[in-house]
C-alpha atoms as a PDB file:
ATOM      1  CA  UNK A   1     -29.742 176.372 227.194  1.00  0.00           C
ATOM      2  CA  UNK A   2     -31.158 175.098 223.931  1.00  0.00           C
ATOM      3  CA  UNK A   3     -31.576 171.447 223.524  1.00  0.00           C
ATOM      4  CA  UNK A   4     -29.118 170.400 220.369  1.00  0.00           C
ATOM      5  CA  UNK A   5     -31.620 168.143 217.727  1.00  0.00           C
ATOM      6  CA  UNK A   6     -30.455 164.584 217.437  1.00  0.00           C
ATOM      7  CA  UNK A   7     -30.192 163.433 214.044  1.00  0.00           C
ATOM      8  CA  UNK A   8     -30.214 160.083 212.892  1.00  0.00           C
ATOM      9  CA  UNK A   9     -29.919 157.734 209.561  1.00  0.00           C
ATOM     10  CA  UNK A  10     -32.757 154.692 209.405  1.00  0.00           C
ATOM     11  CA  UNK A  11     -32.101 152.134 207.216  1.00  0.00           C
ATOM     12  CA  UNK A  12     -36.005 151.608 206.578  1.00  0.00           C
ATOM     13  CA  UNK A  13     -39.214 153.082 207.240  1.00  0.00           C
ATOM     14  CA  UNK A  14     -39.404 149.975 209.506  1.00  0.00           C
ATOM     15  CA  UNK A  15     -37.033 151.892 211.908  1.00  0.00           C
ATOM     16  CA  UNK A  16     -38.449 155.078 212.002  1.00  0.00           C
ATOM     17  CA  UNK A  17     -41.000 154.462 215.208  1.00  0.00           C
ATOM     18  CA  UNK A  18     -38.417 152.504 216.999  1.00  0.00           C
ATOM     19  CA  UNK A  19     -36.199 155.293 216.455  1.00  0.00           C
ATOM     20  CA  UNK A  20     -38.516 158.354 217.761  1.00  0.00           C
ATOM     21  CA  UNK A  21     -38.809 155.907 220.927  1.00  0.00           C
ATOM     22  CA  UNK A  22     -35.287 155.574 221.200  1.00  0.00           C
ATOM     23  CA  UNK A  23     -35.036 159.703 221.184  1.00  0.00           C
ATOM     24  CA  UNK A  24     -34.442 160.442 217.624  1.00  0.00           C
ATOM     25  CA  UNK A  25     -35.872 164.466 216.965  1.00  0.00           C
ATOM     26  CA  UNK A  26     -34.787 163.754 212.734  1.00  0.00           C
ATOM     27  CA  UNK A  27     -34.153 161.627 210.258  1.00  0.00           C
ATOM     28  CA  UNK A  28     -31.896 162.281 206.772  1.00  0.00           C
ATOM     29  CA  UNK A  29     -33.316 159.568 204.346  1.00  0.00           C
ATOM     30  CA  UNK A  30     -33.106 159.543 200.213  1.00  0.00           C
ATOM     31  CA  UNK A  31     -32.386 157.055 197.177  1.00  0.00           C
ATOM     32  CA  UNK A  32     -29.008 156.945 196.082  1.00  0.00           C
ATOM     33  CA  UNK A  33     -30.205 158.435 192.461  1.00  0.00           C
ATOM     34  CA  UNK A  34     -29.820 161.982 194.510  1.00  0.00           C
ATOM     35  CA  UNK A  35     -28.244 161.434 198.522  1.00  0.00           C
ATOM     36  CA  UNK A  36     -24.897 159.723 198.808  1.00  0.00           C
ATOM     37  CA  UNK A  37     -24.010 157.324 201.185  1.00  0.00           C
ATOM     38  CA  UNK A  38     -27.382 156.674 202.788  1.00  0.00           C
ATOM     39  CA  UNK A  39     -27.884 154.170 205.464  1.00  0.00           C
ATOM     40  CA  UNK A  40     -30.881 152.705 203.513  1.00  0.00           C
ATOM     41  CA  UNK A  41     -32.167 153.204 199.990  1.00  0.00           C
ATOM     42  CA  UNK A  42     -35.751 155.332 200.569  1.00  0.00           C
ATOM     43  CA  UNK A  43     -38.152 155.477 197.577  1.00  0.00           C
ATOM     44  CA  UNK A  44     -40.867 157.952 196.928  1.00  0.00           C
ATOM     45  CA  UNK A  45     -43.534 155.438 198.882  1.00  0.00           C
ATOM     46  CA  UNK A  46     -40.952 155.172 201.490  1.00  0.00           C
ATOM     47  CA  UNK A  47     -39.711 158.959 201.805  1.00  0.00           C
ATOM     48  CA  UNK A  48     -43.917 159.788 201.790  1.00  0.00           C
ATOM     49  CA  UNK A  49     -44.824 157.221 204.931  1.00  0.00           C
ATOM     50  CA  UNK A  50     -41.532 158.153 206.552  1.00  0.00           C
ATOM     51  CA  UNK A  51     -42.600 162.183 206.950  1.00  0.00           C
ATOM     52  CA  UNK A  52     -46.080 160.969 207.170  1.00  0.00           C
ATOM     53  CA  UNK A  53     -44.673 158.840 210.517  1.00  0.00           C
ATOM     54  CA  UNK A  54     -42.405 161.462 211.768  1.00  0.00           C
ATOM     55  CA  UNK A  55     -44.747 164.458 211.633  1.00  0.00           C
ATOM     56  CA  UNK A  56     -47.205 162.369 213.399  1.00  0.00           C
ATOM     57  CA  UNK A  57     -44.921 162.354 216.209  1.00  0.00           C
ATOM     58  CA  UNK A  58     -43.486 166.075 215.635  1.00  0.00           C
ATOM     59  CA  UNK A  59     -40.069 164.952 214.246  1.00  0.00           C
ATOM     60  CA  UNK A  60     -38.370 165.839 211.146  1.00  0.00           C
ATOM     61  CA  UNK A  61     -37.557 164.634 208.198  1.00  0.00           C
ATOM     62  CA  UNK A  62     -34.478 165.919 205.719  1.00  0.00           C
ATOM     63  CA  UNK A  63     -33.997 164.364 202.358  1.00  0.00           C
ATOM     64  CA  UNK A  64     -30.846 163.884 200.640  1.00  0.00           C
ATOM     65  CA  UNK A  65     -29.881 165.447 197.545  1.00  0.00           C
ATOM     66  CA  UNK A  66     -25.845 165.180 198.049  1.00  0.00           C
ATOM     67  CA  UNK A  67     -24.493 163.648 194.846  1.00  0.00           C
ATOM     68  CA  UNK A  68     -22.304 164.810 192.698  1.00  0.00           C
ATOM     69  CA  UNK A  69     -24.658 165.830 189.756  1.00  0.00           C
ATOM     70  CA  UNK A  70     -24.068 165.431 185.555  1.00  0.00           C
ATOM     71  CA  UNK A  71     -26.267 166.740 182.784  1.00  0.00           C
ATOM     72  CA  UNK A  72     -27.710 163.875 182.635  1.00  0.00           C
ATOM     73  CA  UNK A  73     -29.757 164.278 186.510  1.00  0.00           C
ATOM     74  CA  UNK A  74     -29.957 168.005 186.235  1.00  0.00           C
ATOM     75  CA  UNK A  75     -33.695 167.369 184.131  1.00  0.00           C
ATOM     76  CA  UNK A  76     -34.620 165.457 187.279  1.00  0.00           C
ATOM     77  CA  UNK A  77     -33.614 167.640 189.887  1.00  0.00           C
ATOM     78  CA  UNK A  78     -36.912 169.978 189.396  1.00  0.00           C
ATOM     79  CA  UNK A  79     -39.848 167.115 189.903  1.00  0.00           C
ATOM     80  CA  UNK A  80     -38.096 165.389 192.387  1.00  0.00           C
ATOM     81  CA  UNK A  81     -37.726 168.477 194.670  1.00  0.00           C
ATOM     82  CA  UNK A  82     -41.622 169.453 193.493  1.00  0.00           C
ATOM     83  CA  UNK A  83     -42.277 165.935 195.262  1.00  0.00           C
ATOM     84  CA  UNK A  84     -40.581 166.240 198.251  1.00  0.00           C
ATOM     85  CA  UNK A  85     -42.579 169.753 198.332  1.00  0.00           C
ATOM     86  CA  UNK A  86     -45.760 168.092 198.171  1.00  0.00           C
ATOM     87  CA  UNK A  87     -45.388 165.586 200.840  1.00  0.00           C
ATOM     88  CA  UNK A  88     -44.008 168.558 203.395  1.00  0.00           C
ATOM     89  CA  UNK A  89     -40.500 167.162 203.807  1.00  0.00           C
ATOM     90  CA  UNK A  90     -38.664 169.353 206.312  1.00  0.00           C
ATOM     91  CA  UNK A  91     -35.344 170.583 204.600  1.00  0.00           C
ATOM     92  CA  UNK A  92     -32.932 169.269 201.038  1.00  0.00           C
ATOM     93  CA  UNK A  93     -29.623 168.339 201.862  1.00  0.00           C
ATOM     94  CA  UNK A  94     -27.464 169.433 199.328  1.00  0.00           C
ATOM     95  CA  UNK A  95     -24.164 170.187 198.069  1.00  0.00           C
ATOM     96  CA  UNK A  96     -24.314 170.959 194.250  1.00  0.00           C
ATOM     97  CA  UNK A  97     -25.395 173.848 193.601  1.00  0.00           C
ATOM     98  CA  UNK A  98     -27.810 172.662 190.662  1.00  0.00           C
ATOM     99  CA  UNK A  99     -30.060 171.828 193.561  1.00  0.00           C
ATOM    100  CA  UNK A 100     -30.006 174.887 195.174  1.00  0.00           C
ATOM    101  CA  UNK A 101     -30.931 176.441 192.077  1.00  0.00           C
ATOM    102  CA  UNK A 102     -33.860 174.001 191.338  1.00  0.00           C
ATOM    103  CA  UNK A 103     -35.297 174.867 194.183  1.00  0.00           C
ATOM    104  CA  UNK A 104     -35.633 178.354 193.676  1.00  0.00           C
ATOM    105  CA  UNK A 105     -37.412 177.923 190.908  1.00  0.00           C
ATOM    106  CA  UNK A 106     -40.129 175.149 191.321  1.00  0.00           C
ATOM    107  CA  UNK A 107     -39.978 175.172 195.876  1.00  0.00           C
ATOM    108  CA  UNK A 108     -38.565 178.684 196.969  1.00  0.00           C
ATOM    109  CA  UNK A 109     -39.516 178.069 200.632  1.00  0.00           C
ATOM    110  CA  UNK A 110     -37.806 174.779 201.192  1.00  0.00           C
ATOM    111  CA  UNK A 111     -35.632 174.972 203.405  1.00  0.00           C
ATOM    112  CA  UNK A 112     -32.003 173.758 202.414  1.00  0.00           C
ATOM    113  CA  UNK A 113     -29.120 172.271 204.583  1.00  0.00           C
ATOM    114  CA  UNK A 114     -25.693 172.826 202.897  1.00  0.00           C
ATOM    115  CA  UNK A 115     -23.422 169.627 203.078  1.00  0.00           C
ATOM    116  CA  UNK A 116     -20.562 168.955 200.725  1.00  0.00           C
ATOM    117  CA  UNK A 117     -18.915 166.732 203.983  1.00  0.00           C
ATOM    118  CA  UNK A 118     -15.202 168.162 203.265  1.00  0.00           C
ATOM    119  CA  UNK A 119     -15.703 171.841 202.362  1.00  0.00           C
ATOM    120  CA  UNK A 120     -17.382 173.432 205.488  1.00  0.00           C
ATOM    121  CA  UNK A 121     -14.446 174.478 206.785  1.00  0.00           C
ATOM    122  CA  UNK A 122     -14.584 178.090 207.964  1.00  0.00           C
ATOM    123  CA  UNK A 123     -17.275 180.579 209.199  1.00  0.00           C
ATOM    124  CA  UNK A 124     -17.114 182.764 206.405  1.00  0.00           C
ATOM    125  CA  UNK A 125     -17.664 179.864 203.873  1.00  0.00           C
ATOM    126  CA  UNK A 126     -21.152 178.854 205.805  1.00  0.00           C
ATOM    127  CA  UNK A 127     -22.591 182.002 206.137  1.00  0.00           C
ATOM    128  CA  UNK A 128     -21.552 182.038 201.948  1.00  0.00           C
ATOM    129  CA  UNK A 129     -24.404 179.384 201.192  1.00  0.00           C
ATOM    130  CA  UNK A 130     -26.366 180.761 203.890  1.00  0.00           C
ATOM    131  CA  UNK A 131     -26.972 183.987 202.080  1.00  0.00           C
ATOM    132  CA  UNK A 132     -27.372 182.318 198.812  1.00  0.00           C
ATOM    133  CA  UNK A 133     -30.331 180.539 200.474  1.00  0.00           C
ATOM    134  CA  UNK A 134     -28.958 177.801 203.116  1.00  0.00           C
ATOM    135  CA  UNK A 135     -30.849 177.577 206.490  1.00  0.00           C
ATOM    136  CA  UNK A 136     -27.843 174.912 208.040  1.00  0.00           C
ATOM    137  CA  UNK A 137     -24.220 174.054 207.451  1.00  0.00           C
ATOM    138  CA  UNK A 138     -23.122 170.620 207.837  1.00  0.00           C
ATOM    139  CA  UNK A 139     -19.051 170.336 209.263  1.00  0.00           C
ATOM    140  CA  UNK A 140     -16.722 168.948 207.192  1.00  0.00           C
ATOM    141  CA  UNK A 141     -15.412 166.260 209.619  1.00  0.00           C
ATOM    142  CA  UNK A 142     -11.634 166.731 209.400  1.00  0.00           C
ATOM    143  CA  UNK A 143     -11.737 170.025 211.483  1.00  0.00           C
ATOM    144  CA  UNK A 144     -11.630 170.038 215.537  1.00  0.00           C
ATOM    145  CA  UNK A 145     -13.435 171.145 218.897  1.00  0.00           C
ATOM    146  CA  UNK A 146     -11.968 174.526 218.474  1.00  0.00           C
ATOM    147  CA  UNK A 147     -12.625 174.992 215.035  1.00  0.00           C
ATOM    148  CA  UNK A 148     -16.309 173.544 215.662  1.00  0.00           C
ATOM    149  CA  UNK A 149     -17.024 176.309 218.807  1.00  0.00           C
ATOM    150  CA  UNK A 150     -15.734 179.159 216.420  1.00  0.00           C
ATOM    151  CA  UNK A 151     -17.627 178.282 213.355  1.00  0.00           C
ATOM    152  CA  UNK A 152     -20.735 178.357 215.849  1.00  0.00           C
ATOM    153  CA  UNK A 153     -19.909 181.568 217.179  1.00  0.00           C
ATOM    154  CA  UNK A 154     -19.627 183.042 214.259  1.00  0.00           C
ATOM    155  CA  UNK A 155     -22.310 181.521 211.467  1.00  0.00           C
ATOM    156  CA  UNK A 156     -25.876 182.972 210.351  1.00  0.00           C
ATOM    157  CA  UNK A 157     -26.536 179.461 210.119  1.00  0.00           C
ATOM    158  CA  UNK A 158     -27.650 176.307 211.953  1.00  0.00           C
ATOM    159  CA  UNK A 159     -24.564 174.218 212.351  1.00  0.00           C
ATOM    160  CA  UNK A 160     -25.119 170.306 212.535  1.00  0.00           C
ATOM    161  CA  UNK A 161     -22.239 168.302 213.750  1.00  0.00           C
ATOM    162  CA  UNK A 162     -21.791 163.891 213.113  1.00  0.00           C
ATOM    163  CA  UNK A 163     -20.756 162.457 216.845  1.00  0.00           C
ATOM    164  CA  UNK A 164     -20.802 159.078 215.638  1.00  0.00           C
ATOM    165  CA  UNK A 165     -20.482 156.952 213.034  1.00  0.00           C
ATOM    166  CA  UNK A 166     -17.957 155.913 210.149  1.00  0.00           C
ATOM    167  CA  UNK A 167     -16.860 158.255 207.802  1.00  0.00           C
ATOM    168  CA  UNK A 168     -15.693 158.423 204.427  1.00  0.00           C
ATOM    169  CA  UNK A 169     -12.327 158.592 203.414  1.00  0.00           C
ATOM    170  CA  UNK A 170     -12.724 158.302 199.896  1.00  0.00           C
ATOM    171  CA  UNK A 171     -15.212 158.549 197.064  1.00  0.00           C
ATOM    172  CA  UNK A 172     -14.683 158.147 193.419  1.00  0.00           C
ATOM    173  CA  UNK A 173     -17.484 158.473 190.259  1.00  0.00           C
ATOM    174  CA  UNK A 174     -16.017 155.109 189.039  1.00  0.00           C
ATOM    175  CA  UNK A 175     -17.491 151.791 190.070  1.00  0.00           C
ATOM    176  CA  UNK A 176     -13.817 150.491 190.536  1.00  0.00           C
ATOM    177  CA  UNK A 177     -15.057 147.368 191.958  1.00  0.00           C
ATOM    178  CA  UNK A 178     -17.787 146.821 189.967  1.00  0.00           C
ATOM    179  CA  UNK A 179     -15.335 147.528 187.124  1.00  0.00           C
ATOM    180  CA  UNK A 180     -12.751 145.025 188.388  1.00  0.00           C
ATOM    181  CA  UNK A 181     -14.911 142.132 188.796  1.00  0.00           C
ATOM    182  CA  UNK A 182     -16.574 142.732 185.080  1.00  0.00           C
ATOM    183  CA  UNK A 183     -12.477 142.717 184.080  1.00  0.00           C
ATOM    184  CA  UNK A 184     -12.846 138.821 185.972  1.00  0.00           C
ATOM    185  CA  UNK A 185     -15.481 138.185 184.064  1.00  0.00           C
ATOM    186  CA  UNK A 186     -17.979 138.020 186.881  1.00  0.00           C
ATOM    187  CA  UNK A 187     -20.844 140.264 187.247  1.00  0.00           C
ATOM    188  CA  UNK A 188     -21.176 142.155 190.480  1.00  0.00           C
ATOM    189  CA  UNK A 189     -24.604 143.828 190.889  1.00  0.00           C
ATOM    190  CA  UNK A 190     -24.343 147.324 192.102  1.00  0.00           C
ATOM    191  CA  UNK A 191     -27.121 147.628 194.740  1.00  0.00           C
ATOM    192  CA  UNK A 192     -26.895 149.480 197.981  1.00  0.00           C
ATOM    193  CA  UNK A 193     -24.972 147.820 200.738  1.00  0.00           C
ATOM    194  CA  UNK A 194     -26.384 144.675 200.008  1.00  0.00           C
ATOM    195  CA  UNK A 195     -23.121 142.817 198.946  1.00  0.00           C
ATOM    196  CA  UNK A 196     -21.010 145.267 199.807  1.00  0.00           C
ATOM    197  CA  UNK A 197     -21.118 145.346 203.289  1.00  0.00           C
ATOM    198  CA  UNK A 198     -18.652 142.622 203.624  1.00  0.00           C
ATOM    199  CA  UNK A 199     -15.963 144.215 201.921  1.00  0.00           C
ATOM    200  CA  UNK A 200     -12.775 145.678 203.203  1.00  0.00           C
ATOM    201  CA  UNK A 201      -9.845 147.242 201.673  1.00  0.00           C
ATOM    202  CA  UNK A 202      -6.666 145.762 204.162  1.00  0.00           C
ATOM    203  CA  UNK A 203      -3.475 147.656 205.170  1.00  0.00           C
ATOM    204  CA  UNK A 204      -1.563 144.986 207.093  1.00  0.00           C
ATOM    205  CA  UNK A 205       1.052 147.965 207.934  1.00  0.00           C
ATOM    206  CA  UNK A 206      -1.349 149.675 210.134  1.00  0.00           C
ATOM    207  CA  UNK A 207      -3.239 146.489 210.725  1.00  0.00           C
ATOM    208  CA  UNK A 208      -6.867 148.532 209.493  1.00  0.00           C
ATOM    209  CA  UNK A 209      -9.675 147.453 207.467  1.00  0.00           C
ATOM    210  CA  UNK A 210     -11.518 149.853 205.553  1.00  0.00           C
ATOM    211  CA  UNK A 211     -15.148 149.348 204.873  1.00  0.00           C
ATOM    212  CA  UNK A 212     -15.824 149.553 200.845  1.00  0.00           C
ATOM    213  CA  UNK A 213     -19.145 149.894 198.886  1.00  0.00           C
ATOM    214  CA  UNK A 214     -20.351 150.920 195.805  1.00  0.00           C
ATOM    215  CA  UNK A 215     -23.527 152.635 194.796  1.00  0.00           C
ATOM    216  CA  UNK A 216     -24.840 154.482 192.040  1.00  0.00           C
ATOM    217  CA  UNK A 217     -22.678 157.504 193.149  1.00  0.00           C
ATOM    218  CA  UNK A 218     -19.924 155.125 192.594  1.00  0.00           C
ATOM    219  CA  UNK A 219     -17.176 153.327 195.129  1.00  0.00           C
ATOM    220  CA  UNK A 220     -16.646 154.886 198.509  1.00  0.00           C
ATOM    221  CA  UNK A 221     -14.218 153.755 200.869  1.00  0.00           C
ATOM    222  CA  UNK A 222     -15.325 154.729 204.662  1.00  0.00           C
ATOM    223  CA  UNK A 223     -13.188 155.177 207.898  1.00  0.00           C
ATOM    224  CA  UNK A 224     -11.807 152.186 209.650  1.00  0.00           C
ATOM    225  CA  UNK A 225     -13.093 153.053 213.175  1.00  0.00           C
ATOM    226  CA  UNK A 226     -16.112 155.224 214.164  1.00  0.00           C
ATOM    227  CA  UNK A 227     -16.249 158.449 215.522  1.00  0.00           C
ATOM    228  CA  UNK A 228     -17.849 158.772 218.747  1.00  0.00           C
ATOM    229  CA  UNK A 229     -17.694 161.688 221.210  1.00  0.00           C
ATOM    230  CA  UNK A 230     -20.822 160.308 223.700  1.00  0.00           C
ATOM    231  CA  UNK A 231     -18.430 161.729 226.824  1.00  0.00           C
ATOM    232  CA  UNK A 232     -17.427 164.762 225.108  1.00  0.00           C
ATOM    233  CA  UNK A 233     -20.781 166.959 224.009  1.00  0.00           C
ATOM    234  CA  UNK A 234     -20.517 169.282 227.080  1.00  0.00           C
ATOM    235  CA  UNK A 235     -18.667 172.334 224.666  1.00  0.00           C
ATOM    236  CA  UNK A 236     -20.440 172.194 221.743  1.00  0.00           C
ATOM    237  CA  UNK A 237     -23.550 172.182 223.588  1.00  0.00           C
ATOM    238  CA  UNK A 238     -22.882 175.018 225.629  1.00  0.00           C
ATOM    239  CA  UNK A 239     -21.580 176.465 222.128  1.00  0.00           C
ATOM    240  CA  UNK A 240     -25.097 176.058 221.246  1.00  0.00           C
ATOM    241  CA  UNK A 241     -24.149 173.625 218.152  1.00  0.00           C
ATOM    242  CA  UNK A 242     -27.725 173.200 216.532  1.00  0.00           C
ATOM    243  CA  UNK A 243     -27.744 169.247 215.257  1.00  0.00           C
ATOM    244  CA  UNK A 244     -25.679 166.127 216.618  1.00  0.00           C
ATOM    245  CA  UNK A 245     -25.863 163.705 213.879  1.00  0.00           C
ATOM    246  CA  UNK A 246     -25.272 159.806 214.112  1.00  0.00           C
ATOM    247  CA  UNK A 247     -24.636 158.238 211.402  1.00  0.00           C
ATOM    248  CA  UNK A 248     -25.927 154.613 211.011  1.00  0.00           C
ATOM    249  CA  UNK A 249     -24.416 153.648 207.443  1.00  0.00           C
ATOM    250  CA  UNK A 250     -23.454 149.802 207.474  1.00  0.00           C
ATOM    251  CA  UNK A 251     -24.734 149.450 210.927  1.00  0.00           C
ATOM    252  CA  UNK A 252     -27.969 147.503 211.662  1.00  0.00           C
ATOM    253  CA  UNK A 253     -31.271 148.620 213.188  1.00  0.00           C
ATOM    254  CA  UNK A 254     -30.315 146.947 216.414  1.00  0.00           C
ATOM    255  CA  UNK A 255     -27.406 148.905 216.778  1.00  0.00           C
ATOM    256  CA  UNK A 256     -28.297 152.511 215.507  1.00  0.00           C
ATOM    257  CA  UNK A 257     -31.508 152.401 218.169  1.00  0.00           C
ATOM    258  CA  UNK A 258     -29.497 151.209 220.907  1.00  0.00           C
ATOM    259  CA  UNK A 259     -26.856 154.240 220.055  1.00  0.00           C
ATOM    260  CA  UNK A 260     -29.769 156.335 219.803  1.00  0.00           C
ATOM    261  CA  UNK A 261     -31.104 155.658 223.090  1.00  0.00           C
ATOM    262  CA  UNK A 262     -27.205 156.802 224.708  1.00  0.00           C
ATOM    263  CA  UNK A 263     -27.127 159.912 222.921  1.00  0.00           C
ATOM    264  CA  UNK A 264     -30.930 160.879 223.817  1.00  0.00           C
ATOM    265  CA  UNK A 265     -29.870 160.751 227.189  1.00  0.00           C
ATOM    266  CA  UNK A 266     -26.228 162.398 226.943  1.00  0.00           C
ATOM    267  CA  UNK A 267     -27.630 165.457 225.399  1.00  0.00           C
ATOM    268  CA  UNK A 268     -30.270 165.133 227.696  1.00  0.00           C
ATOM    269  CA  UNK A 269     -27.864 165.635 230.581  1.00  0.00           C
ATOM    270  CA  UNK A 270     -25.496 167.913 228.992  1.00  0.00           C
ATOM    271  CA  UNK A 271     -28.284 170.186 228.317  1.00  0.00           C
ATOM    272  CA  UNK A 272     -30.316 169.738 231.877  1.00  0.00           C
ATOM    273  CA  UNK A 273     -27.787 168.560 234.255  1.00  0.00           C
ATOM    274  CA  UNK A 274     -24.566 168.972 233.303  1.00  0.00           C
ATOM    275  CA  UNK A 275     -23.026 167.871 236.891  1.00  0.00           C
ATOM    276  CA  UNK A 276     -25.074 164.603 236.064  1.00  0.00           C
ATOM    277  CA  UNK A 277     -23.802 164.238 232.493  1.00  0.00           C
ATOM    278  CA  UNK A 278     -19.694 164.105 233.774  1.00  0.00           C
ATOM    279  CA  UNK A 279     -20.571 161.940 236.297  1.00  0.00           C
ATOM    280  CA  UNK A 280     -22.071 159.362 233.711  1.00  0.00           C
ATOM    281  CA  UNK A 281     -20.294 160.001 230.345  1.00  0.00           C
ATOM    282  CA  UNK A 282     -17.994 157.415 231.217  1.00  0.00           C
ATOM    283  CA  UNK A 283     -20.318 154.663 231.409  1.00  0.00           C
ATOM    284  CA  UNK A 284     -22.339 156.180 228.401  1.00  0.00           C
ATOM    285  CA  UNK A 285     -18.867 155.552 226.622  1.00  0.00           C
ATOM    286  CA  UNK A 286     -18.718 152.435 227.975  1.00  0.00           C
ATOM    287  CA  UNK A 287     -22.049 151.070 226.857  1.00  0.00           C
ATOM    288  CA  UNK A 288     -21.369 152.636 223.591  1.00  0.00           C
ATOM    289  CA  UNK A 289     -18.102 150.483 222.898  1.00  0.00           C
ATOM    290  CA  UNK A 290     -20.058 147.134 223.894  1.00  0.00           C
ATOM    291  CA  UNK A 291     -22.509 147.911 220.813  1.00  0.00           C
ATOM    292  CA  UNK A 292     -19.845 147.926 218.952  1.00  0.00           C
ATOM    293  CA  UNK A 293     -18.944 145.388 216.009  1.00  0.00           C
ATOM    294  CA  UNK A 294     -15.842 142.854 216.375  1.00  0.00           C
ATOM    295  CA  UNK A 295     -12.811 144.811 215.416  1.00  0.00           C
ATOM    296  CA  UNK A 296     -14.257 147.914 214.667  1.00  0.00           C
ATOM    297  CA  UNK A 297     -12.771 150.746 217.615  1.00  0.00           C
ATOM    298  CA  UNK A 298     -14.284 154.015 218.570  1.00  0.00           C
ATOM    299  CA  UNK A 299     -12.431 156.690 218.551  1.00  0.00           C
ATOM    300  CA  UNK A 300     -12.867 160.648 218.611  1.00  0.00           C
ATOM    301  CA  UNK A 301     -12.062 161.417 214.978  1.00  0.00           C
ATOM    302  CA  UNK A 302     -10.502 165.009 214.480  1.00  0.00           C
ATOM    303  CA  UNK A 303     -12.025 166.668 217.323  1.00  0.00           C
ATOM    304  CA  UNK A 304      -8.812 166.856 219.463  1.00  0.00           C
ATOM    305  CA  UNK A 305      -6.617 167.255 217.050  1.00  0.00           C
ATOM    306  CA  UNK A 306      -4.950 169.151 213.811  1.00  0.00           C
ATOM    307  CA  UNK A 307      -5.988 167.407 210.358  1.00  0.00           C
ATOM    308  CA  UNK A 308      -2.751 166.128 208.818  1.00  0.00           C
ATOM    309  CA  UNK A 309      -2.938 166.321 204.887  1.00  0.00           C
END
C-alpha cells in the first residue's frame, strides 16, 4: 500500500529540521507577493536554504504561487518562477492560470500542483489542469469522504488532501481592515500575521470567533474551528490519496511539530498496521485536542457530510 506524503506549512526556515524530525516528507512555503495565506512569509534567501535543508534530508519543497494575479504581477511571474528553477524547488502551487503559462515558457519541466482551494470539485475538472500541464490537484475543502475516494479513483493526477488545520471562509482583494482603521484615522501596518493574529470577527448567535488577517492578497477571514481527521485516514489511504496536508497558518512552531509528530505516526499505522492504527486513533485524537488553543474545537470539516450553500 503506498505510503500517503505528509505535507506541512513552517512558519520559518527555523522549523524546517524540527519538522523533518517530527515526520514531515514536504513543505509548501512562499512570500505573500505570489502564495496566499502562508503560515510564514519565505523570501528568496529563505525559500533557497529551505530546499537546500530539505533536499539534504530527501524531502520536498513546493512553493506557492496561489494569488489572485493583476497586470500589474503578471511581469513578475517569469523571473520569479526562473528562480525557483534555479534553486531545484520541487513543484509551483498555483491557481491562476498566468502561472501556468509562465512556466511553460521560461521552466517547462516544473512540475505544477493545481490549487484554487474551492474549485477542485469533480474528477473531470482535475484531470482538466492535469492535461494542460498539472502533475497534482489540491481538494477544494467543502466536498466529503465520498466525494474525496471518487475523485481518487478517477484522476490522472496526484490528489493532496488538508486533514488539519483552519480554513478559510472568506477572502476579499480589499484590505477592509486596513481600510477601516485608515477611515479612524489610525494606521494599521499590513504585515503578515504579525498583528493580525489577535483578531476575530464575533457572532454571539452561534457563539464563534472567526480568525481575521490581512496580507498583501488582502483580508481573509478563516474557519472558527480546525479540521482534523487524525482517527479517520484509514479510507483515503486505502483510496491511495497521494498528500495529507496540515496546515499550520496562525499556529506556532510548538504546535505544528507536535501535530506533525501524531500524523507521522497515524499514517504510519494506517499504511503498515492498520489493526494497530483503530486501536490507537482514539488516543491520537485525543492528544491532538490537548494541543489545541483555548476555545478553538476540532472538528471533521465536510468530510461526513453534504456542503450546505
Amino acid at each position: 500500500m503506498k505510503k500517503p506524503e505528509l505535507l506541512v506549512t513552517p512558519s520559518s526556515v527555523a522549523d524546517i529540521l524540527p519538522l523533518i524530525e517530527a515526520g514531515a516528507d514536504a513543505f509548501i512555503i512562499g512570500e505573500q507577493k505570489f502564495g496566499l495565506r502562508l503560515a510564514g512569509e519565505f523570501g528568496r534567501s529563505e525559500v533557497r536554504q529551505a530546499v537546500e535543508m530539505a533536499h539534504a534530508h530527501g524531502k520536498k519543497v513546493y512553493v506557492a504561487m496561489n494569488a489572485i494575479f493583476h497586470n500589474d504581477k503578471i511581469p513578475q511571474l517569469e523571473e520569479y518562477i526562473a528562480f525557483l528553477k534555479d534553486i531545484s524547488a520541487d513543484a509551483i502551487v498555483f491557481g491562476d492560470p498566468a502561472v501556468l503559462m509562465a512556466a511553460k515558457e521560461v521552466a517547462p519541466d516544473m512540475k505544477l500542483h493545481w490549487n484554487t482551494e474551492t474549485t477542485a470539485t469533480n474528477w473531470y475538472t482535475c484531470n482538466y489542469w492535469g492535461r494542460k500541464g498539472a502533475g497534482r490537484a489540491v481538494l477544494a475543502r467543502e466536498i466529503n469522504m465520498d466525494a474525496v475516494v471518487e475523485i481518487k479513483e478517477n484522476a490522472e493526477v496526484e490528489i493532496e488532501v488538508q486533514v488539519h488545520g483552519m480554513t478559510c471562509m472568506f477572502q476579499s482583494k480589499r484590505s477592509l481592515l486596513g481600510n477601516y482603521f485608515e477611515y479612524q484615522g489610525k494606521a494599521m501596518e499590513i504585515e503578515n500575521r504579525k498583528v493580525q493574529k489577535n483578531m476575530f470577527l464575533h457572532d454571539n448567535e452561534r457563539n464563534n470567533k472567526y480568525p481575521i488577517f490581512e496580507d498583501e492578497n488582502g483580508t481573509h477571514i478563516m474557519s472558527p474551528n480546525d479540521i482534523c481527521i487524525i482517527d479517520e485516514l484509514q479510507e483515503m489511504v486505502e483510496a491511495g490519496v497521494d498528500s495529507f496536508k496540515i496546515d499550520g497558518i496562525l499556529k506556532d512552531s510548538d504546535y505544528l511539530i507536535g501535530v506533525t509528530k501524531l500524523y507521522r505516526k497515524a499514517i504510519d499505522l494506517a499504511v503498515s498496521e492498520p489493526g494497530e492504527y483503530e486501536k490507537v486513533k482514539d488516543g491520537l485524537l485525543e492528544q491532538a485536542e490537548e494541543l489545541q488553543p483555548q476555545g478553538r474545537q476540532l472538528d471533521t470539516g465536510f468530510f461526513f457530510k453534504e456542503t450546505v450553500y
